[in-house]
N, C-alpha and C. Protein backbone atom coordinates (compact mmCIF):
# COMPACT_ATOMS: atom_id res chain seq x y z
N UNK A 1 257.19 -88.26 174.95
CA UNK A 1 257.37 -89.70 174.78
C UNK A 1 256.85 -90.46 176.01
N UNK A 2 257.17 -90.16 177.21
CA UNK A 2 256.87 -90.54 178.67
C UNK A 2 254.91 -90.54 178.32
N UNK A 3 254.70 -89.47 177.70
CA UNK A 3 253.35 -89.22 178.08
C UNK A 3 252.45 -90.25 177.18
N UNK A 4 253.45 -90.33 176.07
CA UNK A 4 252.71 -91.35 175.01
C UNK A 4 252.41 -92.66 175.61
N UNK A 5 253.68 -93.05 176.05
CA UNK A 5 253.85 -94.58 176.60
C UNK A 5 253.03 -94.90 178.01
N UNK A 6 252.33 -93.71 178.89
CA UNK A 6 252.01 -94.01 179.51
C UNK A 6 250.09 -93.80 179.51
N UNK A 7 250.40 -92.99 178.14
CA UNK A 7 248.35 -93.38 177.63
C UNK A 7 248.10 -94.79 177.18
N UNK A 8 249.11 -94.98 176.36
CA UNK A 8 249.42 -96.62 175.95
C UNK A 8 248.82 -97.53 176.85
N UNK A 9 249.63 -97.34 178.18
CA UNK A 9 249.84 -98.17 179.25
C UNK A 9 247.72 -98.43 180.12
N UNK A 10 248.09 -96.63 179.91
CA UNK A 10 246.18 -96.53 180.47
C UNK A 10 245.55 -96.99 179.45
N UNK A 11 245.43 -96.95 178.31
CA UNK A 11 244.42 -97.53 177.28
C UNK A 11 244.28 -98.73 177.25
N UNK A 12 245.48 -99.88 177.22
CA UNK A 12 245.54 -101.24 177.51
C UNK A 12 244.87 -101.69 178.65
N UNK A 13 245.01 -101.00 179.98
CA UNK A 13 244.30 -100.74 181.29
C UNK A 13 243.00 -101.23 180.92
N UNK A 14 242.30 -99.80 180.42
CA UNK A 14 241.05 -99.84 180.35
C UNK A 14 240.39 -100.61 179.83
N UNK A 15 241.06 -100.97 178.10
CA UNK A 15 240.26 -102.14 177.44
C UNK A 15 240.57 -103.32 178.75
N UNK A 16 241.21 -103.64 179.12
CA UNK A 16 241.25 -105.13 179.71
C UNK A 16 240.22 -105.23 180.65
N UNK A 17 240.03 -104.19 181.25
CA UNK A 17 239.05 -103.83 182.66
C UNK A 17 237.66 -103.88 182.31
N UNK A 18 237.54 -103.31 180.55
CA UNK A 18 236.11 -103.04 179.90
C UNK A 18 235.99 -104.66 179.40
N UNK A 19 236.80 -105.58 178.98
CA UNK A 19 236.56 -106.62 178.42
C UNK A 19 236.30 -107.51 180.07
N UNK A 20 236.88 -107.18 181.27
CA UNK A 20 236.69 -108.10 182.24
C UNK A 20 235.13 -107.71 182.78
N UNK A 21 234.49 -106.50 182.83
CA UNK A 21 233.55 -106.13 183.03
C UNK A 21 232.59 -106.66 182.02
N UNK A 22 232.52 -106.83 180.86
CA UNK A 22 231.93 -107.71 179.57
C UNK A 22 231.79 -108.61 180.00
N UNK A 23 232.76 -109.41 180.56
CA UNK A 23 232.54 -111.21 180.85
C UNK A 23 231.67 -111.24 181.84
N UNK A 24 231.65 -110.50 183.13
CA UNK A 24 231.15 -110.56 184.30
C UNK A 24 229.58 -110.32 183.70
N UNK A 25 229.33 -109.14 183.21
CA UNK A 25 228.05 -109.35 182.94
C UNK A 25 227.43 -110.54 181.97
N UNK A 26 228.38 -111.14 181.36
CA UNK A 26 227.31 -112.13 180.59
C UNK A 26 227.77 -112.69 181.20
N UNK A 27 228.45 -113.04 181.95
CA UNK A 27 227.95 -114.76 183.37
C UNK A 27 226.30 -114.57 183.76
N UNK A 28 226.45 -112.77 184.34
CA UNK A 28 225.35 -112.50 184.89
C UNK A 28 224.00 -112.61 184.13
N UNK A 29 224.23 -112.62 182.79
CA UNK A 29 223.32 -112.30 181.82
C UNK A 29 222.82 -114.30 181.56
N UNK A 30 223.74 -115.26 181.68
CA UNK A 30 224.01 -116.40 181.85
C UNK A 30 223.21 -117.12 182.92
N UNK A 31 223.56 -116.56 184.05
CA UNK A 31 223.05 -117.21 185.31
C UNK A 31 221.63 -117.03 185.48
N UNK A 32 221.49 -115.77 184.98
CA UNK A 32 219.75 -114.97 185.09
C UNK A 32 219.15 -114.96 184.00
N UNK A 33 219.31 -116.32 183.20
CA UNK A 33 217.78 -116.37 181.79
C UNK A 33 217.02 -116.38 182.44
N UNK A 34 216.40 -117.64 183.26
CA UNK A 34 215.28 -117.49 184.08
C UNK A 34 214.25 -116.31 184.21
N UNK A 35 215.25 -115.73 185.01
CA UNK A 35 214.37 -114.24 185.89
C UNK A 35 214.64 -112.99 184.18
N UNK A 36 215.04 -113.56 182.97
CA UNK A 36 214.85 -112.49 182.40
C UNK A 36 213.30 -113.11 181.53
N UNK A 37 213.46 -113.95 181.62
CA UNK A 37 212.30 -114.88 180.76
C UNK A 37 211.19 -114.92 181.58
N UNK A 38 211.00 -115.09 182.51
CA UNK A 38 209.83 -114.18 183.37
C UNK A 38 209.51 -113.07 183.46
N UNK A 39 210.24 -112.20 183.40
CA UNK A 39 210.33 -110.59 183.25
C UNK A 39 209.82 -110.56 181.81
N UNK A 40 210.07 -111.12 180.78
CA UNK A 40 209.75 -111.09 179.57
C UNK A 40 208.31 -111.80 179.42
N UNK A 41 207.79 -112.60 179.73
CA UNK A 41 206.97 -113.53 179.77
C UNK A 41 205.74 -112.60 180.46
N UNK A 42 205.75 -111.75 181.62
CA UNK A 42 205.08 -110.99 181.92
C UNK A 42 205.18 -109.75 181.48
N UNK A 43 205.68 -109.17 180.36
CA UNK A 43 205.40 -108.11 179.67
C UNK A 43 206.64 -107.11 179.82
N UNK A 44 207.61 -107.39 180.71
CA UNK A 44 208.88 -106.73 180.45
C UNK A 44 209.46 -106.28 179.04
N UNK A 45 209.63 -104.60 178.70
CA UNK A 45 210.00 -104.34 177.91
C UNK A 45 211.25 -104.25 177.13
N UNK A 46 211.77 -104.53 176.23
CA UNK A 46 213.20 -104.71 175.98
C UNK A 46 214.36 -103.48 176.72
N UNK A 47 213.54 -102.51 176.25
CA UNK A 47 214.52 -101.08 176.97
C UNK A 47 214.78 -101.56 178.51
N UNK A 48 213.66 -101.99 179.23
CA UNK A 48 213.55 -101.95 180.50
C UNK A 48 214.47 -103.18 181.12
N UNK A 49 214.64 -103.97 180.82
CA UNK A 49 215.88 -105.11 180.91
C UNK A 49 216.88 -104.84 180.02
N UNK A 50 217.13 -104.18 178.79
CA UNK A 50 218.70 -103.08 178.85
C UNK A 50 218.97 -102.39 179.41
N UNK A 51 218.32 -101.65 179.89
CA UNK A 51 218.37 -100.59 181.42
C UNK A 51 218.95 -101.42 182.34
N UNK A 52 218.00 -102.10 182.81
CA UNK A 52 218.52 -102.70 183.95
C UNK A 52 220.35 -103.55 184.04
N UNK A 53 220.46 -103.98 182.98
CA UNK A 53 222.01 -104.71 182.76
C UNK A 53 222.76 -103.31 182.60
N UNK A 54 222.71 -102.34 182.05
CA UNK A 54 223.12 -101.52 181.77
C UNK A 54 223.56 -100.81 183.24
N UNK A 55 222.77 -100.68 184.05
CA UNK A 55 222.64 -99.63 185.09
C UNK A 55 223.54 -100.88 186.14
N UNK A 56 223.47 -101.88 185.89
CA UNK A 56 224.51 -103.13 187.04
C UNK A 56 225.82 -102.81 186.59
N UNK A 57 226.11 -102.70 185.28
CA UNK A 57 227.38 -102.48 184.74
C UNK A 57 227.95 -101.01 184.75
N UNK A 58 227.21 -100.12 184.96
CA UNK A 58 227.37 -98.77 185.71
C UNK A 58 227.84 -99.04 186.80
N UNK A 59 227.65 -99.22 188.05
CA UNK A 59 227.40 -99.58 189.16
C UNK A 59 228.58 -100.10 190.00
N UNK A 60 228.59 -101.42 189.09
CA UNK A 60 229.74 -102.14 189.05
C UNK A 60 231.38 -101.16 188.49
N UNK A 61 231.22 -100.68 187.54
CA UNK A 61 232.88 -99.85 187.22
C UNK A 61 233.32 -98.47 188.18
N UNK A 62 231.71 -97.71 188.40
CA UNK A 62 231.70 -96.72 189.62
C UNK A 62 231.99 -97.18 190.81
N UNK A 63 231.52 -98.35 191.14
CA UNK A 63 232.61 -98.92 192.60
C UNK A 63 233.62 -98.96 192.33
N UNK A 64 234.08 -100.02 191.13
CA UNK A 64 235.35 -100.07 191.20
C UNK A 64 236.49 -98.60 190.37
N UNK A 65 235.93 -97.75 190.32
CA UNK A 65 236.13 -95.90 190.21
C UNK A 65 236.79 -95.34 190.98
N UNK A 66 235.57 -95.73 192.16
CA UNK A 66 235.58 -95.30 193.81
C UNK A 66 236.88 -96.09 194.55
N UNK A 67 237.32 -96.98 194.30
CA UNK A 67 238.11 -97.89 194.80
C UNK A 67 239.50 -97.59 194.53
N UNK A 68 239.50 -97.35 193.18
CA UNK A 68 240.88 -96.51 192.23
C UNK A 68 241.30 -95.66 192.66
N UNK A 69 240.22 -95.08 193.29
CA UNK A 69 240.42 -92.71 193.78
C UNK A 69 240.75 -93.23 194.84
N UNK A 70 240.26 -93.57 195.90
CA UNK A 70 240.87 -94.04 197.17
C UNK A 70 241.88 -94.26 197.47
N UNK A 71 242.16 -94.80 196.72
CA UNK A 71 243.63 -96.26 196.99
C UNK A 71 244.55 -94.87 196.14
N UNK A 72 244.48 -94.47 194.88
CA UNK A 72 245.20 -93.50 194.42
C UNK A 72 245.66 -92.45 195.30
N UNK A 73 244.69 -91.81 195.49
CA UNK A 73 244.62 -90.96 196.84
C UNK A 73 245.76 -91.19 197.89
N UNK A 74 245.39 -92.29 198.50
CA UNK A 74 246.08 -92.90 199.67
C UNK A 74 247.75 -92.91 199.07
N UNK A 75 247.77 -93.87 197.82
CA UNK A 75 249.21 -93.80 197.41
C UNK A 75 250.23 -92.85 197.28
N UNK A 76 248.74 -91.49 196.79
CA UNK A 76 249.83 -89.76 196.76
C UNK A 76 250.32 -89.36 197.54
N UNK A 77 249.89 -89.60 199.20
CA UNK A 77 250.23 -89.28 199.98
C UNK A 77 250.73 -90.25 201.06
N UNK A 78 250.72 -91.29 200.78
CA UNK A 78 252.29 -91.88 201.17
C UNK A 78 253.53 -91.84 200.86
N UNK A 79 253.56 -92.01 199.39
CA UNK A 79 254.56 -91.11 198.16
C UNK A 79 255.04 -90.03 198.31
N UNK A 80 254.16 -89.04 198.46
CA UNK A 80 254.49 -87.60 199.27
C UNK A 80 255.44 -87.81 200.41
N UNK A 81 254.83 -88.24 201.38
CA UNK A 81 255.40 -88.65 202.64
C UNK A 81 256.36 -89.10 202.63
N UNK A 82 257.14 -90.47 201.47
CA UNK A 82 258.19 -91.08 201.83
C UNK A 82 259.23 -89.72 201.36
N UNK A 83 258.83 -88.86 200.21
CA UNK A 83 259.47 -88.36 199.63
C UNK A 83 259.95 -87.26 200.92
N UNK A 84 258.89 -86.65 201.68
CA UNK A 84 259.01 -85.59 202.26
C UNK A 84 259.87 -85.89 203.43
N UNK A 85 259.93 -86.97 203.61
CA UNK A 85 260.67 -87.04 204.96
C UNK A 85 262.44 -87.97 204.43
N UNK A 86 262.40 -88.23 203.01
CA UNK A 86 263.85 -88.66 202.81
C UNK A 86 264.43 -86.86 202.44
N UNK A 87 263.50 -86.09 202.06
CA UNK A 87 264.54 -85.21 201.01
C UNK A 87 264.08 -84.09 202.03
N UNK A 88 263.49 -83.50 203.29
CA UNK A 88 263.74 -83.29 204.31
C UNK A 88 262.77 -81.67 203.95
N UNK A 89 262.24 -81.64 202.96
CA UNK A 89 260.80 -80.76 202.46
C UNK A 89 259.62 -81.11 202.45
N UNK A 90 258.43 -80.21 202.18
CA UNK A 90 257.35 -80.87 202.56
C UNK A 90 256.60 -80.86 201.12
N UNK A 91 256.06 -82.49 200.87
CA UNK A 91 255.49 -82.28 199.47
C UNK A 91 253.97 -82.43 199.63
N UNK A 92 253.39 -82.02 198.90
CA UNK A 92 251.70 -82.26 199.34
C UNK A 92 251.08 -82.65 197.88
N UNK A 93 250.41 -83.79 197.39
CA UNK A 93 249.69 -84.10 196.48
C UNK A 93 249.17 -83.45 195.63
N UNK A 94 248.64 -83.34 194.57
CA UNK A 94 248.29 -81.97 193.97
C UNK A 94 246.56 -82.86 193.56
N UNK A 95 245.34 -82.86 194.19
CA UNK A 95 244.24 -83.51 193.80
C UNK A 95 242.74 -82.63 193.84
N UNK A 96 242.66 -82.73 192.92
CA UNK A 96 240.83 -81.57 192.26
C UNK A 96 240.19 -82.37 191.84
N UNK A 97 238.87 -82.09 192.88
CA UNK A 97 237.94 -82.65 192.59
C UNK A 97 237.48 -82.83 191.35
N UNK A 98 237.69 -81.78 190.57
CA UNK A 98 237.49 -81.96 188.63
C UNK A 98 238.12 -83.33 188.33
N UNK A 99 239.22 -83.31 188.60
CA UNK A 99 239.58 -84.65 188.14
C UNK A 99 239.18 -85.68 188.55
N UNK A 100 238.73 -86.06 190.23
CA UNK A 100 238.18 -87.23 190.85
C UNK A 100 236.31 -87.12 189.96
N UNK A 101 235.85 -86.25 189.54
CA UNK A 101 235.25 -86.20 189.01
C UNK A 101 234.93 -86.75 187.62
N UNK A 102 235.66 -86.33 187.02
CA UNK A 102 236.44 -86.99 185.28
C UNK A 102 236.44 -88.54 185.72
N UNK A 103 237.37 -88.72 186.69
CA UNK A 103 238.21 -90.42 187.07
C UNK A 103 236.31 -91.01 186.95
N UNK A 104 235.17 -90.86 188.03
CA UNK A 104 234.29 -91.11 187.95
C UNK A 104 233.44 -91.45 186.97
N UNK A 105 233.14 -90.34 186.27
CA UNK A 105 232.27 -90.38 185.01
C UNK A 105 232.62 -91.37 183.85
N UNK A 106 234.37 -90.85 183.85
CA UNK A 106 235.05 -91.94 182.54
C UNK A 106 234.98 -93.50 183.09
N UNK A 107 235.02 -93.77 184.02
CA UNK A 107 234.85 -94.93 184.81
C UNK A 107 233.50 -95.74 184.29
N UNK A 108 232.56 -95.18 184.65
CA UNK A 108 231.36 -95.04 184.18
C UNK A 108 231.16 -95.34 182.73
N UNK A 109 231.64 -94.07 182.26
CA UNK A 109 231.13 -94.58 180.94
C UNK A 109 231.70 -95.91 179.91
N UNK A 110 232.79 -96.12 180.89
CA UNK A 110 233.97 -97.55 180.24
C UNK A 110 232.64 -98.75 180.17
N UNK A 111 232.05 -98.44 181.50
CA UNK A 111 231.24 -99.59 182.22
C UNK A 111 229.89 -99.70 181.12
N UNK A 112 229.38 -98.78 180.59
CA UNK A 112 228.22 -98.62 180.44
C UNK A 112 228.86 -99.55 178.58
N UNK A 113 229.73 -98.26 177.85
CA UNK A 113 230.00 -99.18 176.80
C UNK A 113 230.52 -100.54 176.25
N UNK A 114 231.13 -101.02 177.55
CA UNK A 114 231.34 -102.82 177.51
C UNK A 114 230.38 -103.21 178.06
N UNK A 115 229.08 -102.78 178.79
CA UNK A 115 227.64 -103.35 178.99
C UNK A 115 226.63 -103.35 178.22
N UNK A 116 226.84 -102.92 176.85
CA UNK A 116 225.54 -102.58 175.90
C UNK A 116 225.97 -103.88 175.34
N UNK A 117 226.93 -104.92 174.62
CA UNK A 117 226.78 -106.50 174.43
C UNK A 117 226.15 -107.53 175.37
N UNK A 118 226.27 -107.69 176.44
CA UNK A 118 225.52 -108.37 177.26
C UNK A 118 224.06 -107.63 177.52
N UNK A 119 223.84 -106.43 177.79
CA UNK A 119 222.41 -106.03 178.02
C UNK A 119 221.50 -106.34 176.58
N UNK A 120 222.64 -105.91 175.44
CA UNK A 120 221.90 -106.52 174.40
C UNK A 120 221.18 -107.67 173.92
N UNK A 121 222.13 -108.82 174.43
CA UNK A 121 221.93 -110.30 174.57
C UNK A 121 220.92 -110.61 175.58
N UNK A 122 221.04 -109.66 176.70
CA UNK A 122 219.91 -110.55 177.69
C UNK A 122 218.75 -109.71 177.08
N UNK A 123 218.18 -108.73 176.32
CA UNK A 123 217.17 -108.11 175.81
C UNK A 123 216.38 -108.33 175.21
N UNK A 124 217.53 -109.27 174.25
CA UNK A 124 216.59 -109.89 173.06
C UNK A 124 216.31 -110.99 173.16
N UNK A 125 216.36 -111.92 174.45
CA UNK A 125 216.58 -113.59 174.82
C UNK A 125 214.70 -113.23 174.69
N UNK A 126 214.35 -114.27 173.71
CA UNK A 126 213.50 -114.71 173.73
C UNK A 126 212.48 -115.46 175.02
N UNK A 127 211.22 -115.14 175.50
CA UNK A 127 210.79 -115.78 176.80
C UNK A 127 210.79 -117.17 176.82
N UNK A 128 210.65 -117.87 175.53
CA UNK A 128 210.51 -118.50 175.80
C UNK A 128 211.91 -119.92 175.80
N UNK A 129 212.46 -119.17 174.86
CA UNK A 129 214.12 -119.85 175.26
C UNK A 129 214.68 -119.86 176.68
N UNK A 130 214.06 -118.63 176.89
CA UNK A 130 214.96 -118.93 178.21
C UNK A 130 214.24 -119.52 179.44
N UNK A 131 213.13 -119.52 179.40
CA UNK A 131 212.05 -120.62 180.42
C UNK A 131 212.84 -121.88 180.23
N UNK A 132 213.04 -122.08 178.85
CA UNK A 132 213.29 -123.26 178.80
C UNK A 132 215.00 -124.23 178.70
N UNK A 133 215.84 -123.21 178.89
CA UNK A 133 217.25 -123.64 179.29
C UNK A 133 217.28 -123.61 180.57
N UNK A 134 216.44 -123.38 181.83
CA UNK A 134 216.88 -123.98 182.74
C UNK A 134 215.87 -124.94 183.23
């Protein structure tokens, strides 16, 4: 039951994090018609500007991955610590790289699948629409 309620807890997590990562890129996708409508205008290929939004929104959830493991990290072993020195044993974190590994990749791939709507949108922006909204 504990375990249910607390995938719950991570799944809600993630969508919110994948929908805040969504917005961020279409600001970005927003702010930069311009430079995609030039890119397009000179022969930029659609893959090659989904790539590119794609690989920012990678980028972007793997930092903030990296930031999670850290700070997680750090928390186990303060936690440890408070524990080890109230209850007068020594506790030590239990952390594998397999898993900081997993934490990474799934990170990643959160990033990449709430980035295929905005990379989509900035892909297909027409050159010449977007020369011409700013």
């Amino acid at each position: 039951m504990v375990t249910a309620f607390i995938s719950f807890v991570a799944g809600i997590s993630l969508l919110v994090g994948g929908i805040g990562v969504m917005n961020i890129m279409l600001v970005s996708v927003t702010e930069r018609t311009r430079e995609i409508g030039i890119r397009k205008s000179l022969g930029a290929k659609t893959s090659s500007i989904m790539l590119q939004f794609l690989a920012e929104a990678a980028i972007l959830t793997i930092i903030g991955g990296l930031i999670g493991i850290v700070l997680g990290i750090a928390g186990g072993y303060v936690i440890c610590a408070v524990i080890s020195s109230s209850m007068g044993m020594t506790i030590t974190p239990g952390i594998s790289a397999g898993t900081i590994l997993a934490a990474t990749l799934f990170s990643c791939a959160v990033g990449v699948f709430f980035g295929i709507y905005p990379a989509r949108k900035a892909a297909k922006l027409s050159p010449i629409e977007a020369l011409r909204r700013n």
